[in-house]
C-alpha atoms as a PDB file:
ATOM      1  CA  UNK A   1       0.000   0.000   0.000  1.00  0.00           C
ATOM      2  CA  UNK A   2       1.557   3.103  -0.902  1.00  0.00           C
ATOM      3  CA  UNK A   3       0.642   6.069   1.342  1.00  0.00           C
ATOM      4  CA  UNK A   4       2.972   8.518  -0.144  1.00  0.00           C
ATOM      5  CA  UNK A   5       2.069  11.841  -1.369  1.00  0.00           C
ATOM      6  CA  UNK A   6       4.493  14.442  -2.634  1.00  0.00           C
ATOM      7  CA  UNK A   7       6.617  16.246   0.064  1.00  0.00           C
ATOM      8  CA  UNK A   8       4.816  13.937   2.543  1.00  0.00           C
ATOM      9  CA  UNK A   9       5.528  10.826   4.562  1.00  0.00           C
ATOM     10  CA  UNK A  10       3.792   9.131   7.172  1.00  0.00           C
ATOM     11  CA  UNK A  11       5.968  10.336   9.557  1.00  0.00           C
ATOM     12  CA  UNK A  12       6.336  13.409   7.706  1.00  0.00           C
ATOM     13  CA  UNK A  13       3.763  16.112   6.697  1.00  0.00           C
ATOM     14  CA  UNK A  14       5.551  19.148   5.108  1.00  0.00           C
ATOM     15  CA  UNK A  15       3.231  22.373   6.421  1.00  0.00           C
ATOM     16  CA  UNK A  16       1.698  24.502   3.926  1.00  0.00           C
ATOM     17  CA  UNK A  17       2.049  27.649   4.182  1.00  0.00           C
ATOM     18  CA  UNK A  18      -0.491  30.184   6.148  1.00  0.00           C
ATOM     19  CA  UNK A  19      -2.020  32.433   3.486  1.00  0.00           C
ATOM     20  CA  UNK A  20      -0.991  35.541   3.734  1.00  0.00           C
ATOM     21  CA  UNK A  21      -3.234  38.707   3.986  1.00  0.00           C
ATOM     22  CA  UNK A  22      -2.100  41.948   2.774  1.00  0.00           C
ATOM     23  CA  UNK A  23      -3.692  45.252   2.749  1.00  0.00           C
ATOM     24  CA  UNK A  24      -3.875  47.005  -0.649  1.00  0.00           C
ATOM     25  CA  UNK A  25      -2.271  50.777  -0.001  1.00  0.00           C
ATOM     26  CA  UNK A  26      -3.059  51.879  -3.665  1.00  0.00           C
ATOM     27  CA  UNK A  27      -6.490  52.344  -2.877  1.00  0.00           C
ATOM     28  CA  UNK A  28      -5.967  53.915   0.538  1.00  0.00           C
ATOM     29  CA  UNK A  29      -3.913  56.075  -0.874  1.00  0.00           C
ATOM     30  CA  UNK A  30      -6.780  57.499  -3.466  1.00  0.00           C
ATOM     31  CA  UNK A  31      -9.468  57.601  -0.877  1.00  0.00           C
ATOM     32  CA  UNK A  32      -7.233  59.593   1.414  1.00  0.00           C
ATOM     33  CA  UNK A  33      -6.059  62.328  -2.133  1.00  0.00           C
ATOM     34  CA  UNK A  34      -9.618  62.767  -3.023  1.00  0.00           C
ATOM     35  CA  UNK A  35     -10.488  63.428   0.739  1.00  0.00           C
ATOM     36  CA  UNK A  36      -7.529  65.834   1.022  1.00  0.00           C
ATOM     37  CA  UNK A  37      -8.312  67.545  -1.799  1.00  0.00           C
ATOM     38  CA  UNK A  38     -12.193  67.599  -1.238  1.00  0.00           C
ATOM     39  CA  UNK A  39     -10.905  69.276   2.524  1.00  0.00           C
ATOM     40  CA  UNK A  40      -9.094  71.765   1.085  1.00  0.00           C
ATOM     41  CA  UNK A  41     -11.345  73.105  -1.473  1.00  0.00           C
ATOM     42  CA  UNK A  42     -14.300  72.663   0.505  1.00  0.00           C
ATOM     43  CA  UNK A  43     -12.308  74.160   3.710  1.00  0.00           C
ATOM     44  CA  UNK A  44     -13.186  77.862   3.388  1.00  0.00           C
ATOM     45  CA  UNK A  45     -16.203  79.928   4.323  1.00  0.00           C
ATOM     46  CA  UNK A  46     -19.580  78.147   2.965  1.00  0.00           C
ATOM     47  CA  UNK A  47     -20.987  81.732   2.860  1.00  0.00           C
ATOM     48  CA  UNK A  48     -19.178  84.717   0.653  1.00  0.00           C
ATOM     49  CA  UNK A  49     -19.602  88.329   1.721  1.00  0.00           C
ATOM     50  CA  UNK A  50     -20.124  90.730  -1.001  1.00  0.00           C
ATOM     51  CA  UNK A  51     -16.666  90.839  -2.942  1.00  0.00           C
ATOM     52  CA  UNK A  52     -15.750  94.910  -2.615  1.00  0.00           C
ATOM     53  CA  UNK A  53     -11.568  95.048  -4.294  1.00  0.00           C
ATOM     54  CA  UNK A  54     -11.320  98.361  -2.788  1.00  0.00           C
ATOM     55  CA  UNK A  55     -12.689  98.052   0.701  1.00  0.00           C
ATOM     56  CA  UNK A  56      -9.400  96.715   2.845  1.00  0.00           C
ATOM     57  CA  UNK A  57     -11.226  95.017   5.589  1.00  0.00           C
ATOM     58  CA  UNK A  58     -10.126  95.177   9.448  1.00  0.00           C
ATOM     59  CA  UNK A  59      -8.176  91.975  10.888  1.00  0.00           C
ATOM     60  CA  UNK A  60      -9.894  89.933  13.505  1.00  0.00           C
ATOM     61  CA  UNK A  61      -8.866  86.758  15.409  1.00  0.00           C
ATOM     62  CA  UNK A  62     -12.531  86.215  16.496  1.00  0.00           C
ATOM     63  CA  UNK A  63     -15.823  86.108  15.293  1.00  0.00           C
ATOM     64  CA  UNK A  64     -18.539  83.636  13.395  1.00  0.00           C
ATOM     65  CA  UNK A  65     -19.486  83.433   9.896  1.00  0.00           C
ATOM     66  CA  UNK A  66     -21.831  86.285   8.184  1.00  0.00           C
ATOM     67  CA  UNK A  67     -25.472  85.848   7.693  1.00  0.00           C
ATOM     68  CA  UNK A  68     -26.309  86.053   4.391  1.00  0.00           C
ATOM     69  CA  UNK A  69     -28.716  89.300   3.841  1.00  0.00           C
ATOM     70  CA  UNK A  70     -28.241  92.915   2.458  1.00  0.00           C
ATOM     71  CA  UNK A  71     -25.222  94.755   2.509  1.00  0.00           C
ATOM     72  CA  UNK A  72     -23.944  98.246   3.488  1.00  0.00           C
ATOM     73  CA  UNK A  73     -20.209  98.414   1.998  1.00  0.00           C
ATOM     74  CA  UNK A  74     -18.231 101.549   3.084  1.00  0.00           C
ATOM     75  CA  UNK A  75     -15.689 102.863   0.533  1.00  0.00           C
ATOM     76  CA  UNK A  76     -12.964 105.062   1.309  1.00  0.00           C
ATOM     77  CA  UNK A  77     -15.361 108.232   0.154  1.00  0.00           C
ATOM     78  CA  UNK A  78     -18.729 106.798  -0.711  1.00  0.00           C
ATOM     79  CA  UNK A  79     -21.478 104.376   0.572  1.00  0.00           C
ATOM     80  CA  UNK A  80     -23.667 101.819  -1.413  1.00  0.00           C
ATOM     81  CA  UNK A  81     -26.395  99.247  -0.661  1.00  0.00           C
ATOM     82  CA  UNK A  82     -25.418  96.369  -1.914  1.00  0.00           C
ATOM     83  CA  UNK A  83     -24.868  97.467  -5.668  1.00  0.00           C
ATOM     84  CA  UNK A  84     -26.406 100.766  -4.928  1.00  0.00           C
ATOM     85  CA  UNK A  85     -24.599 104.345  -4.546  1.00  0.00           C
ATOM     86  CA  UNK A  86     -26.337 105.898  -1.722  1.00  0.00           C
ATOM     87  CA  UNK A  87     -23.763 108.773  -1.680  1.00  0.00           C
ATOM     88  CA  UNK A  88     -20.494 110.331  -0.883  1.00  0.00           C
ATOM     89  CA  UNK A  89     -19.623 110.356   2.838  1.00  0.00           C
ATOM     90  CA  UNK A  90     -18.846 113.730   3.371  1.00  0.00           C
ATOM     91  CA  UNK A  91     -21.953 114.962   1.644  1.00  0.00           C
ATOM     92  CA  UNK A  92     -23.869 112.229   4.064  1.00  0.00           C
ATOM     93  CA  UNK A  93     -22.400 112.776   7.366  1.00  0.00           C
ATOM     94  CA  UNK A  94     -21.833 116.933   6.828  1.00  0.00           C
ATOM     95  CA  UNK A  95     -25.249 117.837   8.250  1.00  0.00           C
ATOM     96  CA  UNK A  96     -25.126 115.684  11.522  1.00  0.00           C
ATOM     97  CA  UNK A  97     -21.878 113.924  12.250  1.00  0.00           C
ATOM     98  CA  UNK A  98     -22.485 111.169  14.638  1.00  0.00           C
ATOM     99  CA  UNK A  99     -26.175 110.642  13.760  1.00  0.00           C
ATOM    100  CA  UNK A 100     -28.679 109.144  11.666  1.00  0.00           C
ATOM    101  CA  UNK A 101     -28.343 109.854   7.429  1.00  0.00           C
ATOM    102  CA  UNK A 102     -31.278 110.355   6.412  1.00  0.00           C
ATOM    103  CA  UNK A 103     -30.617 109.066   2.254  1.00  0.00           C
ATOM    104  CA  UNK A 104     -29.123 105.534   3.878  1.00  0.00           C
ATOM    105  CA  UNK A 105     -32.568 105.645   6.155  1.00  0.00           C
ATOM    106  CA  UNK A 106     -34.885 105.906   2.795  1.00  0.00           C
ATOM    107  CA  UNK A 107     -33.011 103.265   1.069  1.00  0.00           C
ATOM    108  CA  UNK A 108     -33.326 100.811   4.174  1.00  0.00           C
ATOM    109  CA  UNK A 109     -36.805 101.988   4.436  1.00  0.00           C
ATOM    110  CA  UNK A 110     -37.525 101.017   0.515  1.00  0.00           C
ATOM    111  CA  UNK A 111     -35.870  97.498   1.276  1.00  0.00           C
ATOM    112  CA  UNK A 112     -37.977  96.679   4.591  1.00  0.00           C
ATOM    113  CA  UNK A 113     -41.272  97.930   2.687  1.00  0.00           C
ATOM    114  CA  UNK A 114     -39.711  95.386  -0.825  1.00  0.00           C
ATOM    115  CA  UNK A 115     -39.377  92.408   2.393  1.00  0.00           C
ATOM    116  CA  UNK A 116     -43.112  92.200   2.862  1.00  0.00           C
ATOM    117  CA  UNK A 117     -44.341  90.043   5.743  1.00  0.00           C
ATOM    118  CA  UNK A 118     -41.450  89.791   8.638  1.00  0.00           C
ATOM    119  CA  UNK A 119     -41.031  86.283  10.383  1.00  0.00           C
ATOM    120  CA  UNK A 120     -41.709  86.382  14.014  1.00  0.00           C
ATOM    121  CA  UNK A 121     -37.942  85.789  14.448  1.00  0.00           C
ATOM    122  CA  UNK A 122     -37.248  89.138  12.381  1.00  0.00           C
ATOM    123  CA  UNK A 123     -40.223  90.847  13.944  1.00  0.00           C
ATOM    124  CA  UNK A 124     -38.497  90.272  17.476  1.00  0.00           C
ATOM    125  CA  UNK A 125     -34.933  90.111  15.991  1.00  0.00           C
ATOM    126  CA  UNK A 126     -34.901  92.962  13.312  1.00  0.00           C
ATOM    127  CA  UNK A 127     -33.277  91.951   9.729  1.00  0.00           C
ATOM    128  CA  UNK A 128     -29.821  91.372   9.162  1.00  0.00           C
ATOM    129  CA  UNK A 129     -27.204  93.402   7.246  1.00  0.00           C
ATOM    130  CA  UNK A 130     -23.099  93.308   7.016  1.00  0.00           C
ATOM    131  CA  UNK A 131     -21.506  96.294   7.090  1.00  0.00           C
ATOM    132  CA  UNK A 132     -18.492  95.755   5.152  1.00  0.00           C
ATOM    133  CA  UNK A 133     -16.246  99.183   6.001  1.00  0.00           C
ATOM    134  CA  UNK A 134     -12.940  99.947   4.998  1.00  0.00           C
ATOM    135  CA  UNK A 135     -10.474 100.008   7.941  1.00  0.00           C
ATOM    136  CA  UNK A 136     -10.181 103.682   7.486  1.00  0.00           C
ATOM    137  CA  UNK A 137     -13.752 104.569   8.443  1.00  0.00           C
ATOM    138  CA  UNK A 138     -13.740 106.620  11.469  1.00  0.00           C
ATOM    139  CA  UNK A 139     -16.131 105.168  13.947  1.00  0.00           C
ATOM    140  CA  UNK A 140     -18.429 108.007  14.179  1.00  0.00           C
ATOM    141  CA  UNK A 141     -19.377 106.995  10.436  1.00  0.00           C
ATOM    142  CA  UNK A 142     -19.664 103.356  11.525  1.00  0.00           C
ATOM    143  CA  UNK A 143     -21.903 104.271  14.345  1.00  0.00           C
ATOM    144  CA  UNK A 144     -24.062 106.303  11.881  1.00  0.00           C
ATOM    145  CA  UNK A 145     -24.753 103.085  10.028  1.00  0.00           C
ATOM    146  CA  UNK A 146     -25.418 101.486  13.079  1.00  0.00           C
ATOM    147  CA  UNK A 147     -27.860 103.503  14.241  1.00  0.00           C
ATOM    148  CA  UNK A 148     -29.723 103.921  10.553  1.00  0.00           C
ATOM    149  CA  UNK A 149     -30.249 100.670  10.362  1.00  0.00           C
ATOM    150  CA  UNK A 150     -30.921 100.055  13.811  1.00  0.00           C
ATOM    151  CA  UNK A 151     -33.754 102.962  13.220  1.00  0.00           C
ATOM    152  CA  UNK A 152     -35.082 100.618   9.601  1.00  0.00           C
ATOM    153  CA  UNK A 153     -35.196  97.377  12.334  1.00  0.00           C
ATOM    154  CA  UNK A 154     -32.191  96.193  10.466  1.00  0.00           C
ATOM    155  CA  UNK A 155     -31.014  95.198  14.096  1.00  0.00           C
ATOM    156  CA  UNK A 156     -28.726  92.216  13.395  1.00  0.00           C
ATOM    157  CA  UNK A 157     -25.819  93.758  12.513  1.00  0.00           C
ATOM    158  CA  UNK A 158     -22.492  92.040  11.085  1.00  0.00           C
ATOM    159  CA  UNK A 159     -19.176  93.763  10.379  1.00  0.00           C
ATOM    160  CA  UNK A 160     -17.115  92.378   7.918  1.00  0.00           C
ATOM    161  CA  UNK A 161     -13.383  91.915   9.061  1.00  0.00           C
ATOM    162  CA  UNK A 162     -10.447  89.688   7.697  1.00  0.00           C
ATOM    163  CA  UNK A 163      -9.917  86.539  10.070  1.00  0.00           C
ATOM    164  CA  UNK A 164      -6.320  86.206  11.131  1.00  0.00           C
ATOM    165  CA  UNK A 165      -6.393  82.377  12.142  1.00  0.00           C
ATOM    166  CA  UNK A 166      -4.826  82.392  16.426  1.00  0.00           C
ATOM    167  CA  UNK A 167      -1.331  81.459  16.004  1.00  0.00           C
ATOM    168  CA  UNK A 168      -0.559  81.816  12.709  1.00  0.00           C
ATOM    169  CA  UNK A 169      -0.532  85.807  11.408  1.00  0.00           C
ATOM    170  CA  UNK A 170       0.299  85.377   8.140  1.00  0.00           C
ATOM    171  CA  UNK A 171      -2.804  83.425   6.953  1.00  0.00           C
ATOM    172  CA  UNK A 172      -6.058  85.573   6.195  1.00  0.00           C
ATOM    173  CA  UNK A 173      -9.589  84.414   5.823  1.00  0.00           C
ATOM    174  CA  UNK A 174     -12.761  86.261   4.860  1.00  0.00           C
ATOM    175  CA  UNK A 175     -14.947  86.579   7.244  1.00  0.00           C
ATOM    176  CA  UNK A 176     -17.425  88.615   9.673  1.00  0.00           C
ATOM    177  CA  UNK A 177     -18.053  89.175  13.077  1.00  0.00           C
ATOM    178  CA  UNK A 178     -21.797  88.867  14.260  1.00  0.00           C
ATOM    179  CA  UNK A 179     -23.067  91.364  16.179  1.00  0.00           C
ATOM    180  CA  UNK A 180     -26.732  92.386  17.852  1.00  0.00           C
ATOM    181  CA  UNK A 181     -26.553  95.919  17.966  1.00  0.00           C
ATOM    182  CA  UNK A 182     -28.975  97.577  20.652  1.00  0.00           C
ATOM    183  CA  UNK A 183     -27.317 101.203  20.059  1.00  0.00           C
ATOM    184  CA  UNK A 184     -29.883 103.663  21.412  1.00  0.00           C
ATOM    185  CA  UNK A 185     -32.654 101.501  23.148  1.00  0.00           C
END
């Protein structure tokens, strides 16, 4: 009787060999690209504020994201809403320094009648606007734009600032700060 098989004996039995598993770094490699690259480009702010080239923003190391609503942008000389000139700054703020402008009051007024029906979060909230101000506003300007729109129930208020990311200076992001401005009552 022959009991022989290759590379085995009776009192032999050659071992085969455990199988093996390997792990198949081509394709982890491609998941984690496409998940870099799907980081990166999706890593900014979700929301845009109104592009302005010639308003240089403020920096801030602080803040949340903008709302997305209207916008007041402050030039170095004029003032629009959103795409429209409301007027030159020293022609607005020569009667009353300080105080409510009366042209950037009849705009905001036109825009809260065009809104219709308020929600009851923007009946107890006021709408929102960004102010987007070049860092060489004077404040007293700023605080004229606050209180305009504060006096149109435009009470959520966000300024638009560059965001200087903690640690690292040289990096700049777009972004706002939120505010809920309660200037005069």
């Amino acid at each position: 009787m022959l009991l022989k098989e290759v590379g085995s004996t009776i009192f032999y039995q050659k071992k085969k060999p455990n199988p093996v598993s390997k792990l198949s770094l081509i394709a982890l490699m491609d998941i984690f690209t496409i998940l870099v690259f799907f980081l990166l480009l999706n890593s900014g702010d979700a929301e845009k504020i109104h592009n302005a080239k010639f308003v240089a923003l403020p920096d801030s190391s602080a803040g949340s994201s903008p709302h997305k609503e209207v916008a007041i942008i402050i030039g170095e000389d004029k003032i629009w809403f959103e795409d429209e000139l409301v007027g030159e700054i020293d022609v607005l703020l020569a009667p009353n320094p300080g105080k409510v402008i009366p042209e950037l009051s009849a705009v905001l007024a036109e825009y809260v009648e065009r809104k219709g029906e308020l929600s009851p979060f923007e009946k107890r909230s006021g709408l929102s606007v960004t102010i987007l101000g070049d860092k060489s506003a004077s404040y007293t300007l700023i605080k004229s734009i606050m209180e305009t729109c504060q006096e149109n129930n435009l009470r959520n208020i966000s300024l638009a600032v560059n965001q200087v990311v903690k640690g690292a200076y040289d990096m700049q992001v777009s972004g706002a700060v939120s505010t809920n401005s309660d200037i005069g009552g």
